[in-house]
N, C-alpha and C. Protein backbone atom coordinates (compact mmCIF):
# COMPACT_ATOMS: atom_id res chain seq x y z
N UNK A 1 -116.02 -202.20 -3.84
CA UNK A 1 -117.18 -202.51 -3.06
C UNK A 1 -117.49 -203.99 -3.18
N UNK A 2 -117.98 -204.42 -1.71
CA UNK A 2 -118.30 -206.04 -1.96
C UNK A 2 -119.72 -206.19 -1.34
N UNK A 3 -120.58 -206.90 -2.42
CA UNK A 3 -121.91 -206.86 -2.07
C UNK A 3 -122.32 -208.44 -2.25
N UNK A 4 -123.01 -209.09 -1.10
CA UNK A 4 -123.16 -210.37 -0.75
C UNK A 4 -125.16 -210.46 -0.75
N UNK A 5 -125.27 -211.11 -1.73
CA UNK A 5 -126.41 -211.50 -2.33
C UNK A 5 -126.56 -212.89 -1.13
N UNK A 6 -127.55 -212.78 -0.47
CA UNK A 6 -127.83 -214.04 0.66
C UNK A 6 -129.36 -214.77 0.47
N UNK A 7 -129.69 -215.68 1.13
CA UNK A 7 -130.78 -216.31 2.00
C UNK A 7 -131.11 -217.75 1.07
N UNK A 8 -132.06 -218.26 1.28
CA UNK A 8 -132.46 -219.81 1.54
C UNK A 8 -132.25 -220.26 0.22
N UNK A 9 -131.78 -221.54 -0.11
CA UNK A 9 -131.63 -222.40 -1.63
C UNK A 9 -133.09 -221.80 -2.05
N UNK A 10 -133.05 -221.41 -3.41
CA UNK A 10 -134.46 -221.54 -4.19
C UNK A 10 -134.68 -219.82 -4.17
N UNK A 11 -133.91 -219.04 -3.58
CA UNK A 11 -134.53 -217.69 -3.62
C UNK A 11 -133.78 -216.86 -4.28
N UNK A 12 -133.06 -217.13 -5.35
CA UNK A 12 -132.48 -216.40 -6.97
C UNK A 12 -131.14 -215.81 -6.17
N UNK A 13 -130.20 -216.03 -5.76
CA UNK A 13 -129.01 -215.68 -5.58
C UNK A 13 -128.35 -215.77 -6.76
N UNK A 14 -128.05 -216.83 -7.61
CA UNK A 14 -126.72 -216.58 -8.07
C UNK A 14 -127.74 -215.94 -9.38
N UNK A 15 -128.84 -216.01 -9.65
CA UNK A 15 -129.48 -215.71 -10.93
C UNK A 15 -129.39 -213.97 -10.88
N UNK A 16 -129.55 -213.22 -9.57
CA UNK A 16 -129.34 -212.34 -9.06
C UNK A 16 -128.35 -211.61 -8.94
N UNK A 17 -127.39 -212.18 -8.44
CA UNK A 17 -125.66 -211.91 -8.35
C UNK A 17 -125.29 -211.84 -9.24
N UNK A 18 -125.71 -213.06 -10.64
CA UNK A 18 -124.92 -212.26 -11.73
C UNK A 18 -125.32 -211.28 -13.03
N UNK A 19 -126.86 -211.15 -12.60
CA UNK A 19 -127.31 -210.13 -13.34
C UNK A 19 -126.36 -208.75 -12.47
N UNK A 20 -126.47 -208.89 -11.08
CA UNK A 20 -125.81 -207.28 -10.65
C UNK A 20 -124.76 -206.94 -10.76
N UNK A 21 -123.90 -208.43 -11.56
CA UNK A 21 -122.10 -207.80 -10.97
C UNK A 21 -122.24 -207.50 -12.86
N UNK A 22 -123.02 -208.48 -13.52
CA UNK A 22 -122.86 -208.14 -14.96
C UNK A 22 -123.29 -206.35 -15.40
N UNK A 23 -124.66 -206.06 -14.46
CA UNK A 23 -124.84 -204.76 -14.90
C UNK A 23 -123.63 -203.77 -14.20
N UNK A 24 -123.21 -204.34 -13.32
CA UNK A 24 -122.26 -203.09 -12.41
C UNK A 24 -120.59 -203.23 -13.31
N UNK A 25 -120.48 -204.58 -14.20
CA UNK A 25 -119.15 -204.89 -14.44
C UNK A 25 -117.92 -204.91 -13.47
N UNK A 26 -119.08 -205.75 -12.39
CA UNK A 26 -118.00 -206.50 -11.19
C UNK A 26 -117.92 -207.98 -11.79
N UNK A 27 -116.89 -208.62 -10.59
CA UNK A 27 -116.83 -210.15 -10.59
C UNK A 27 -117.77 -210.76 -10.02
N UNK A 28 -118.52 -211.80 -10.38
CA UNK A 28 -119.17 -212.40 -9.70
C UNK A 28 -118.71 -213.90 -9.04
N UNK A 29 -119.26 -214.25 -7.88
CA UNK A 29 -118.72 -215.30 -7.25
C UNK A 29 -120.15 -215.97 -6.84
N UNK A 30 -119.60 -217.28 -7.02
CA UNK A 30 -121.33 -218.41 -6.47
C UNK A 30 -120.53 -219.09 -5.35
N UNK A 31 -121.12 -218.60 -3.74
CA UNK A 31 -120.50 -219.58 -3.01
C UNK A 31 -120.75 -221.19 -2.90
N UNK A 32 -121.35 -221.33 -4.04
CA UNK A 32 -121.77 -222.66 -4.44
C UNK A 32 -120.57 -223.89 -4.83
N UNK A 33 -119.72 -222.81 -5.44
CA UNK A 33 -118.47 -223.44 -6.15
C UNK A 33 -117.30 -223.43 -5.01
N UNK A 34 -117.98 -223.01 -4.11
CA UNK A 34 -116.69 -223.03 -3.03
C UNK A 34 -116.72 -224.54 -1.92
N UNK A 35 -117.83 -225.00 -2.00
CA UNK A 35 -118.39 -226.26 -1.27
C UNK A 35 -117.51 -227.45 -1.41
N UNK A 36 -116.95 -227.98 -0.46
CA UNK A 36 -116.51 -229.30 -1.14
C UNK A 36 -116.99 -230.59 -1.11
N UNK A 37 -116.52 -230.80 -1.73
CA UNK A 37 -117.75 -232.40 -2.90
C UNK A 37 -118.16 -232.93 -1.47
N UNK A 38 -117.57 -233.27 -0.26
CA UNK A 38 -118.44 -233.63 0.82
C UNK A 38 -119.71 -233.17 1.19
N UNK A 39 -119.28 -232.19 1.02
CA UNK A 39 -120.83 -231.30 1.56
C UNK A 39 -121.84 -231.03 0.42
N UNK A 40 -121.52 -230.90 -0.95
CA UNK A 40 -122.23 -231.61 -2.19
C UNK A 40 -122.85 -232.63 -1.99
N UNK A 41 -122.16 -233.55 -1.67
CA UNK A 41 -123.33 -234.94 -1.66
C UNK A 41 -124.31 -234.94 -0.47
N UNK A 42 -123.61 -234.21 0.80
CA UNK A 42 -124.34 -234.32 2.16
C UNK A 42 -125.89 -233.64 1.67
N UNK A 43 -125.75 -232.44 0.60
CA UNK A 43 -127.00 -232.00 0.18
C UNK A 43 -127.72 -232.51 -0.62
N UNK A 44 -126.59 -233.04 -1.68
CA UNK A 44 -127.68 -233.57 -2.58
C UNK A 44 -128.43 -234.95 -2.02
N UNK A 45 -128.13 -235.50 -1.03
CA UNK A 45 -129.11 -236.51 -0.41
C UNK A 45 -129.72 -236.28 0.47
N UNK A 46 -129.97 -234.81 0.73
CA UNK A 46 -131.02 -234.17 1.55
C UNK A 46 -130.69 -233.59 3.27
N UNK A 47 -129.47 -233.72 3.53
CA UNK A 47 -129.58 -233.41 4.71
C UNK A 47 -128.42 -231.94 5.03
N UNK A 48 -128.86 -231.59 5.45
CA UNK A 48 -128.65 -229.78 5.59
C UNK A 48 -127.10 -230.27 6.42
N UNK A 49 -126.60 -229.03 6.47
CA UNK A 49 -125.19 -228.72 6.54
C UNK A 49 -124.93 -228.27 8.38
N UNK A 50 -124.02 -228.73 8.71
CA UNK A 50 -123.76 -228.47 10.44
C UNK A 50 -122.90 -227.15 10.23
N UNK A 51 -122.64 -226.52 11.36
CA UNK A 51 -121.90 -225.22 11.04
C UNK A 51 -120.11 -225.79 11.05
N UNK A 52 -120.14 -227.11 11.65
CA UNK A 52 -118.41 -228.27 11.05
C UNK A 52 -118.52 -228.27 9.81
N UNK A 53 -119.32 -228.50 9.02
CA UNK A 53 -119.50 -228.70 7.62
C UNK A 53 -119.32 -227.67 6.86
N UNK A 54 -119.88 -226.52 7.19
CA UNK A 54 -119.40 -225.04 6.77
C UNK A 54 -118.25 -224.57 7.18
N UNK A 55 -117.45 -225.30 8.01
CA UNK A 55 -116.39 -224.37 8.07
C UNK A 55 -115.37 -223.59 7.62
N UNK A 56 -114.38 -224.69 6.90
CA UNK A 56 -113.69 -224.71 5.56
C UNK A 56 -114.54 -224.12 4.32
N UNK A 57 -115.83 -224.39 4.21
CA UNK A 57 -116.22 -222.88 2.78
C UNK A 57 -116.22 -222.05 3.42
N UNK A 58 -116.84 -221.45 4.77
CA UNK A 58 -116.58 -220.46 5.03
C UNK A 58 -115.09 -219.47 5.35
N UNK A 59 -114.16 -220.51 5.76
CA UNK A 59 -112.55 -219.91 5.59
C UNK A 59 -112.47 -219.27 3.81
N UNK A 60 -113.13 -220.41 3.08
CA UNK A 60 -112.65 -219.85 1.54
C UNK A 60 -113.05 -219.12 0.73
N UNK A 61 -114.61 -218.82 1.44
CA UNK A 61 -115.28 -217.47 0.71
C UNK A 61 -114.57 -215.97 1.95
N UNK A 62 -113.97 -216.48 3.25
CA UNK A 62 -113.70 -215.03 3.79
C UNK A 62 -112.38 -214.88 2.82
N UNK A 63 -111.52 -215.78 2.60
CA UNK A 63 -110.58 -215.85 2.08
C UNK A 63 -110.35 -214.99 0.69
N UNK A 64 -111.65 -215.09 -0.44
CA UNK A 64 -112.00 -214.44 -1.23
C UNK A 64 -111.90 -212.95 -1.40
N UNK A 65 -113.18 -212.69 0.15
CA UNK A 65 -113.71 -211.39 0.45
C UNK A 65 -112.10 -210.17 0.04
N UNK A 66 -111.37 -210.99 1.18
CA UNK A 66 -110.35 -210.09 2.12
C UNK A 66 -109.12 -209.84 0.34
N UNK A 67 -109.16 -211.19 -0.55
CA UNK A 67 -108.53 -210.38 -1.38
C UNK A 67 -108.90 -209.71 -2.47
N UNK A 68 -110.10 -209.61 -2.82
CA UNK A 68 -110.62 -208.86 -3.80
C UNK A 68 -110.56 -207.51 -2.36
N UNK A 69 -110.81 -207.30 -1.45
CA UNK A 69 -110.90 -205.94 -0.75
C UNK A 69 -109.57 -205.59 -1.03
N UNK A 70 -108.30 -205.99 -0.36
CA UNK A 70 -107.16 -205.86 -0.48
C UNK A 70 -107.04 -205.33 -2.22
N UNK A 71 -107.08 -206.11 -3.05
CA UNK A 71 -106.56 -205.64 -4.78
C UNK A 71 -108.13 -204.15 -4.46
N UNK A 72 -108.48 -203.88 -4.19
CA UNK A 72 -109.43 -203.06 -4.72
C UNK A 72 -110.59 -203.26 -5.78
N UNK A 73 -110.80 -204.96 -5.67
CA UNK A 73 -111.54 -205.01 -6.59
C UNK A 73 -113.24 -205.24 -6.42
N UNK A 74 -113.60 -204.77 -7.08
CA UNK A 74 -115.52 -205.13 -6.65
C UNK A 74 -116.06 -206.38 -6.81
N UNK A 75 -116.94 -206.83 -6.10
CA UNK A 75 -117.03 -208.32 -6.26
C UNK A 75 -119.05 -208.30 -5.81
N UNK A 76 -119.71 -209.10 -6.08
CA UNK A 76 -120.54 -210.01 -6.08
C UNK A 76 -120.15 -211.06 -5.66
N UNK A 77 -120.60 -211.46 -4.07
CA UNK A 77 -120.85 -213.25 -3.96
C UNK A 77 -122.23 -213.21 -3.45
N UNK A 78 -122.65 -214.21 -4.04
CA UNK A 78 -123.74 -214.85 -4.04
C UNK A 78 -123.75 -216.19 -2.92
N UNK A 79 -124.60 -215.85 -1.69
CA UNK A 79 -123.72 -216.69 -0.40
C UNK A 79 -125.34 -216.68 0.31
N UNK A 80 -125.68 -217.96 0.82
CA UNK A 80 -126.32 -218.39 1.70
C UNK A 80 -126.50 -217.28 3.00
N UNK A 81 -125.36 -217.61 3.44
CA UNK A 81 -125.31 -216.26 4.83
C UNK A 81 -126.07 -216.75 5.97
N UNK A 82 -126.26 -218.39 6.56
CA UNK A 82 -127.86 -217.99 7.06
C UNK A 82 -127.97 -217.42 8.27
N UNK A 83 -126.75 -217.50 9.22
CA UNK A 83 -126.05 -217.25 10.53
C UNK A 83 -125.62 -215.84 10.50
N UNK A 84 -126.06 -215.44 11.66
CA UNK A 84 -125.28 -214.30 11.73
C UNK A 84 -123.85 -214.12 12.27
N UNK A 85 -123.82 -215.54 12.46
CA UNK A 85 -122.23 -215.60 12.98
C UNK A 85 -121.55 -216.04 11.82
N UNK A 86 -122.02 -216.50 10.62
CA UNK A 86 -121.80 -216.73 9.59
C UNK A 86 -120.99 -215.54 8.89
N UNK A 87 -122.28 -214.35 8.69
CA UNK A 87 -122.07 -212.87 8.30
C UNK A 87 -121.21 -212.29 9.32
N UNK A 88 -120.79 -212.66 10.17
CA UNK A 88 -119.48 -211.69 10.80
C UNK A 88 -118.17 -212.17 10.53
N UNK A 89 -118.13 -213.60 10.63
CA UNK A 89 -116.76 -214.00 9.80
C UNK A 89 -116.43 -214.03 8.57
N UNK A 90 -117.39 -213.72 7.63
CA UNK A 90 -117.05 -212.83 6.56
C UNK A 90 -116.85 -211.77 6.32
N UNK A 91 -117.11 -210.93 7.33
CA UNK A 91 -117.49 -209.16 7.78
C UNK A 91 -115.84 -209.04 8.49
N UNK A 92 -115.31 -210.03 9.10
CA UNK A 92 -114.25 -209.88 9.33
C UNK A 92 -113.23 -209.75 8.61
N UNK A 93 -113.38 -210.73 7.55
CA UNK A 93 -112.64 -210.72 5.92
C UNK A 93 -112.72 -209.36 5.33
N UNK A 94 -113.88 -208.69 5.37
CA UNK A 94 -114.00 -207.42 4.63
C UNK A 94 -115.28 -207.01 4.73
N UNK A 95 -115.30 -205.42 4.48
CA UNK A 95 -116.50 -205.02 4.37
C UNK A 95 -117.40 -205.38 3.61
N UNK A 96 -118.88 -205.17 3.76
CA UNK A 96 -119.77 -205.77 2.78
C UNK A 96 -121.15 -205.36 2.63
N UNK A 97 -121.60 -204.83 1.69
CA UNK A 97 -123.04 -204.72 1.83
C UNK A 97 -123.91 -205.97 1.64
N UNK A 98 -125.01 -206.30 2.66
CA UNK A 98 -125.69 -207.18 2.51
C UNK A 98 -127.11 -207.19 1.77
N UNK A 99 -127.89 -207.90 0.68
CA UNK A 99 -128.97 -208.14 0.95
C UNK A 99 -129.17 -209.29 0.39
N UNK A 100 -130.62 -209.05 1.21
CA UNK A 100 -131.03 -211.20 1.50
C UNK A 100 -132.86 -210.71 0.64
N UNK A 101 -132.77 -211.84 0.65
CA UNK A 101 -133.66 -212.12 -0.91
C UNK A 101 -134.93 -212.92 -0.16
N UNK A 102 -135.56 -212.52 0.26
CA UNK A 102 -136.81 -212.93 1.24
C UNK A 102 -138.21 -213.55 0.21
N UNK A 103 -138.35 -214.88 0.82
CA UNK A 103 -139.48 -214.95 0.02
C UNK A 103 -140.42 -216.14 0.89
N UNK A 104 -141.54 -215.69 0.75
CA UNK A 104 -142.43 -217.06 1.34
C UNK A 104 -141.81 -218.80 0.95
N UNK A 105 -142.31 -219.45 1.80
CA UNK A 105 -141.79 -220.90 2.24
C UNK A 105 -142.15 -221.73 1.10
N UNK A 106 -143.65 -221.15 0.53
CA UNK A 106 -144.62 -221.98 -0.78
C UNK A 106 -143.74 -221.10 -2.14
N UNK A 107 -143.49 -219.86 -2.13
CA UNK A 107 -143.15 -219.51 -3.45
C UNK A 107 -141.46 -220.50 -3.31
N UNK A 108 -140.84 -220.66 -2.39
CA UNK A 108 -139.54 -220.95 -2.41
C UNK A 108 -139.46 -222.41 -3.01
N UNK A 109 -140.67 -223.09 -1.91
CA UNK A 109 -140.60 -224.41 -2.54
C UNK A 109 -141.01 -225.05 -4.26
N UNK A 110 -141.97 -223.97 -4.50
CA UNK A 110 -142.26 -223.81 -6.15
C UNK A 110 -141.17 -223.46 -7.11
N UNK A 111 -140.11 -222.61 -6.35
CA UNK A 111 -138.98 -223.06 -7.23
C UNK A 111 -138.03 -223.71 -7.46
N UNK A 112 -137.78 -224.43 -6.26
CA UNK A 112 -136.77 -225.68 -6.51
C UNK A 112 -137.41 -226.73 -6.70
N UNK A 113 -138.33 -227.13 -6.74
CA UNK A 113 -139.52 -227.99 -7.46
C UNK A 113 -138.99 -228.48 -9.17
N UNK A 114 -139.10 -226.71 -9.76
CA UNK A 114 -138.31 -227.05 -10.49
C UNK A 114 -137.35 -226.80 -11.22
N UNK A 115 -136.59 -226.78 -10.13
CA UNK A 115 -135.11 -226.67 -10.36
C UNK A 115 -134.64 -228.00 -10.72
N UNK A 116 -133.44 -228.29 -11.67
CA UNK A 116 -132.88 -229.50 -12.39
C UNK A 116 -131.22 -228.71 -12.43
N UNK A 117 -130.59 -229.95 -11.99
CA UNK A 117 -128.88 -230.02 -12.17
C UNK A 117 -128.63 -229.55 -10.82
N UNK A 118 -128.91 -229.02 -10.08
CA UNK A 118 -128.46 -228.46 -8.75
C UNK A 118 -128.23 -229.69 -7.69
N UNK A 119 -127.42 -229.18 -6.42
CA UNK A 119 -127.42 -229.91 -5.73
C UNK A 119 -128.07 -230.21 -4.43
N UNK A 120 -128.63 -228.81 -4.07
CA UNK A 120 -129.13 -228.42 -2.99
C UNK A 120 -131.01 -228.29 -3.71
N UNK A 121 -131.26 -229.49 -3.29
CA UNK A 121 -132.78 -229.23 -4.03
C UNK A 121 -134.14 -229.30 -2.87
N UNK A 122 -134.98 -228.99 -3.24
CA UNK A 122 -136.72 -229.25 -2.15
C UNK A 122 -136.09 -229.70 -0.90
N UNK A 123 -135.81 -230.78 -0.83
CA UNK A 123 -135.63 -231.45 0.45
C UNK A 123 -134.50 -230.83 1.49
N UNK A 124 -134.10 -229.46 1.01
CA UNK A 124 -133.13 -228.96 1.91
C UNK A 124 -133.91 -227.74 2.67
N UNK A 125 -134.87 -227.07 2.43
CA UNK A 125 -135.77 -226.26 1.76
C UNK A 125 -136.18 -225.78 4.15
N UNK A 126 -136.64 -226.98 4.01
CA UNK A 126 -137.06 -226.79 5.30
C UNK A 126 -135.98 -226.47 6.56
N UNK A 127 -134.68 -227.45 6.48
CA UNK A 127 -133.59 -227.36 7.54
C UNK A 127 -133.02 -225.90 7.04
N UNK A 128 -133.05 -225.15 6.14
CA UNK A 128 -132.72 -223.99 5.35
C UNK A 128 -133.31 -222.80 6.01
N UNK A 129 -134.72 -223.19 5.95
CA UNK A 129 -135.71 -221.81 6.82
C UNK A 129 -135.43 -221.97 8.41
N UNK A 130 -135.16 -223.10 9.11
CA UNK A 130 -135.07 -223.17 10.25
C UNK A 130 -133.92 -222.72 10.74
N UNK A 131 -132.48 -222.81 10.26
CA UNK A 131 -131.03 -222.59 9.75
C UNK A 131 -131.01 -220.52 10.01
N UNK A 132 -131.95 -220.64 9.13
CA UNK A 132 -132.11 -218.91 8.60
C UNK A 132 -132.43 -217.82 9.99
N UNK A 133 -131.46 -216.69 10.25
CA UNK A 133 -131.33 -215.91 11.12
C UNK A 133 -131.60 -214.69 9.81
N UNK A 134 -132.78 -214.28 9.62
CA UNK A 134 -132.83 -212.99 8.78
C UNK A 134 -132.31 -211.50 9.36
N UNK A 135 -131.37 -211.38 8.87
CA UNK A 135 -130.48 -210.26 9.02
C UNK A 135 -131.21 -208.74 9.12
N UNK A 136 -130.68 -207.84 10.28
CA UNK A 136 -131.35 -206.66 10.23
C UNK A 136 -130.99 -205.52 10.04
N UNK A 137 -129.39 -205.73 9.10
CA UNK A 137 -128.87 -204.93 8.59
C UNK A 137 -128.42 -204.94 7.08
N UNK A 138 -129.80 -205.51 6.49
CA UNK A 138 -129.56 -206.03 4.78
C UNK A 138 -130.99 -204.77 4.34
N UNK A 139 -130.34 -204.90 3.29
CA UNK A 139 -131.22 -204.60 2.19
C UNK A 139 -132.47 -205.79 2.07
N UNK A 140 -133.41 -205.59 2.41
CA UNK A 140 -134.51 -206.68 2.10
C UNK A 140 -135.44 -206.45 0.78
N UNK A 141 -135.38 -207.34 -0.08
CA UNK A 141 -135.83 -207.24 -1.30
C UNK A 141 -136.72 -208.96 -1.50
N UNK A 142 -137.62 -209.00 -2.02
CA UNK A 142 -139.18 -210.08 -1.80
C UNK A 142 -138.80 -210.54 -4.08
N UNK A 143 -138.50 -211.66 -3.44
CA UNK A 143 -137.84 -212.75 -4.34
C UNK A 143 -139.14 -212.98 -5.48
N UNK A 144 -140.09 -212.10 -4.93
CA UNK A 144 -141.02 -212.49 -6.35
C UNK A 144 -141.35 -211.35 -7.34
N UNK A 145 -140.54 -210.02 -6.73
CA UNK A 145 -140.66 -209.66 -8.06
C UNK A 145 -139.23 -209.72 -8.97
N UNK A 146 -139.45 -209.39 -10.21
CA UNK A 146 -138.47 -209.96 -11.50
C UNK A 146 -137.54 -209.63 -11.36
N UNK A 147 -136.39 -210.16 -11.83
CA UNK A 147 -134.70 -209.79 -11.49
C UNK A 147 -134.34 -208.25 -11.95
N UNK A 148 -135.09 -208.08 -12.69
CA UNK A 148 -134.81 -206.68 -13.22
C UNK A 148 -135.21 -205.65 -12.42
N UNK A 149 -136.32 -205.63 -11.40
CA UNK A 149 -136.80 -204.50 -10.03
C UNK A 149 -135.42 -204.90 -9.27
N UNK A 150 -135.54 -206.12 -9.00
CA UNK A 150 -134.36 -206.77 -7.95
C UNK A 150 -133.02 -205.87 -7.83
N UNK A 151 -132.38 -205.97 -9.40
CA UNK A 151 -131.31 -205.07 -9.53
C UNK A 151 -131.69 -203.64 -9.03
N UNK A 152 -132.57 -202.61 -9.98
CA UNK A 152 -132.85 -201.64 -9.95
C UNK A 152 -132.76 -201.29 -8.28
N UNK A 153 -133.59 -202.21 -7.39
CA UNK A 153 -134.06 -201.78 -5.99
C UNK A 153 -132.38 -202.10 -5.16
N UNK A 154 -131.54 -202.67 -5.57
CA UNK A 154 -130.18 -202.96 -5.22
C UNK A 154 -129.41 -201.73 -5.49
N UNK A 155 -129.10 -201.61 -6.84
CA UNK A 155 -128.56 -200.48 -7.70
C UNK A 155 -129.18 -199.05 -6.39
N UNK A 156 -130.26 -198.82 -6.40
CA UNK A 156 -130.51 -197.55 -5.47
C UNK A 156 -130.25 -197.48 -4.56
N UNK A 157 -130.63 -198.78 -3.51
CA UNK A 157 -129.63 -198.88 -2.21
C UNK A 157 -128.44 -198.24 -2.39
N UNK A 158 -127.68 -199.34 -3.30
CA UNK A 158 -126.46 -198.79 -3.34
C UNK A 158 -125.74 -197.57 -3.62
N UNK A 159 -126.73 -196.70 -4.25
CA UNK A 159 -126.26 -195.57 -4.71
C UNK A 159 -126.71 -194.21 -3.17
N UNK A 160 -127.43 -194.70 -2.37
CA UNK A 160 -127.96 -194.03 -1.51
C UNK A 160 -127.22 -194.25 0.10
N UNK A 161 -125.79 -195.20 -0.38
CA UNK A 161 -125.52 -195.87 0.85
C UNK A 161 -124.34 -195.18 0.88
């Protein structure tokens, strides 16, 4: 099974992703690490990403999907998603359960505030929500309560799906 943890910088993806693949004893993946250093710096100096700019991560996280599906293996990525054309060329790679991690604009910005070491910080925050096509075939789960409901309310989805 491949389950894709999504939505805006600042709303607990990978903090998320790897509490669920750790409790499920899947792999976890940060499509964070898939970015290349171009598009690293394009964020870390504040200016949001074109869907040219995504292209190539997006070849390398479908790239991912399709062989952990292929080996049979379970996976966690932890992925932006914000397009829904985004989520189909990964959907093409492989099946996937989605959920996106919804949270108000003020709690979001309160946490990359303060966030430290990242690259994608506050100032992406806004081209991010505007970017964002909220999906209507996810699991919707509200980023303020604690990672531990988060899982639990994931974990049941999943067991009910």
């Amino acid at each position: 099974m491949i389950v894709i943890i999504m939505g805006v910088s600042g709303c607990g993806k990978s903090t998320v992703g790897a509490a669920l693949a750790q409790a499920r004893g899947w792999r976890f993946l940060d499509a964070d690490d898939f970015h290349p250093v171009a598009n690293k710096a394009k964020m870390q100096a504040g200016t949001g990403l074109t869907d040219e700019d995504r292209r190539g991560w997006l070849e390398a996280l479908a790239a991912q999907l399709a062989h952990h599906q292929a080996k049979g293996l379970d996976l966690v990525l932890a992925c932006s998603a914000l397009k829904e054309v985004y989520r189909e060329h990964l959907r093409r790679a492989a099946p996937y359960s989605l959920v996106y991690l919804a949270g108000t604009q003020a709690l979001l910005a309160e946490r990359l505030a303060g966030r430290t070491g990242h690259f994608a910080g506050l100032s992406l925050l806004d081209s991010q929500l505007a970017t964002l096509e909220e999906p209507a075939d996810a699991l919707h789960v509200p980023v303020s309560l604690p990672v531990e409901q988060i899982i639990q309310r994931i974990n049941a989805a999943l067991l009910s799906a």
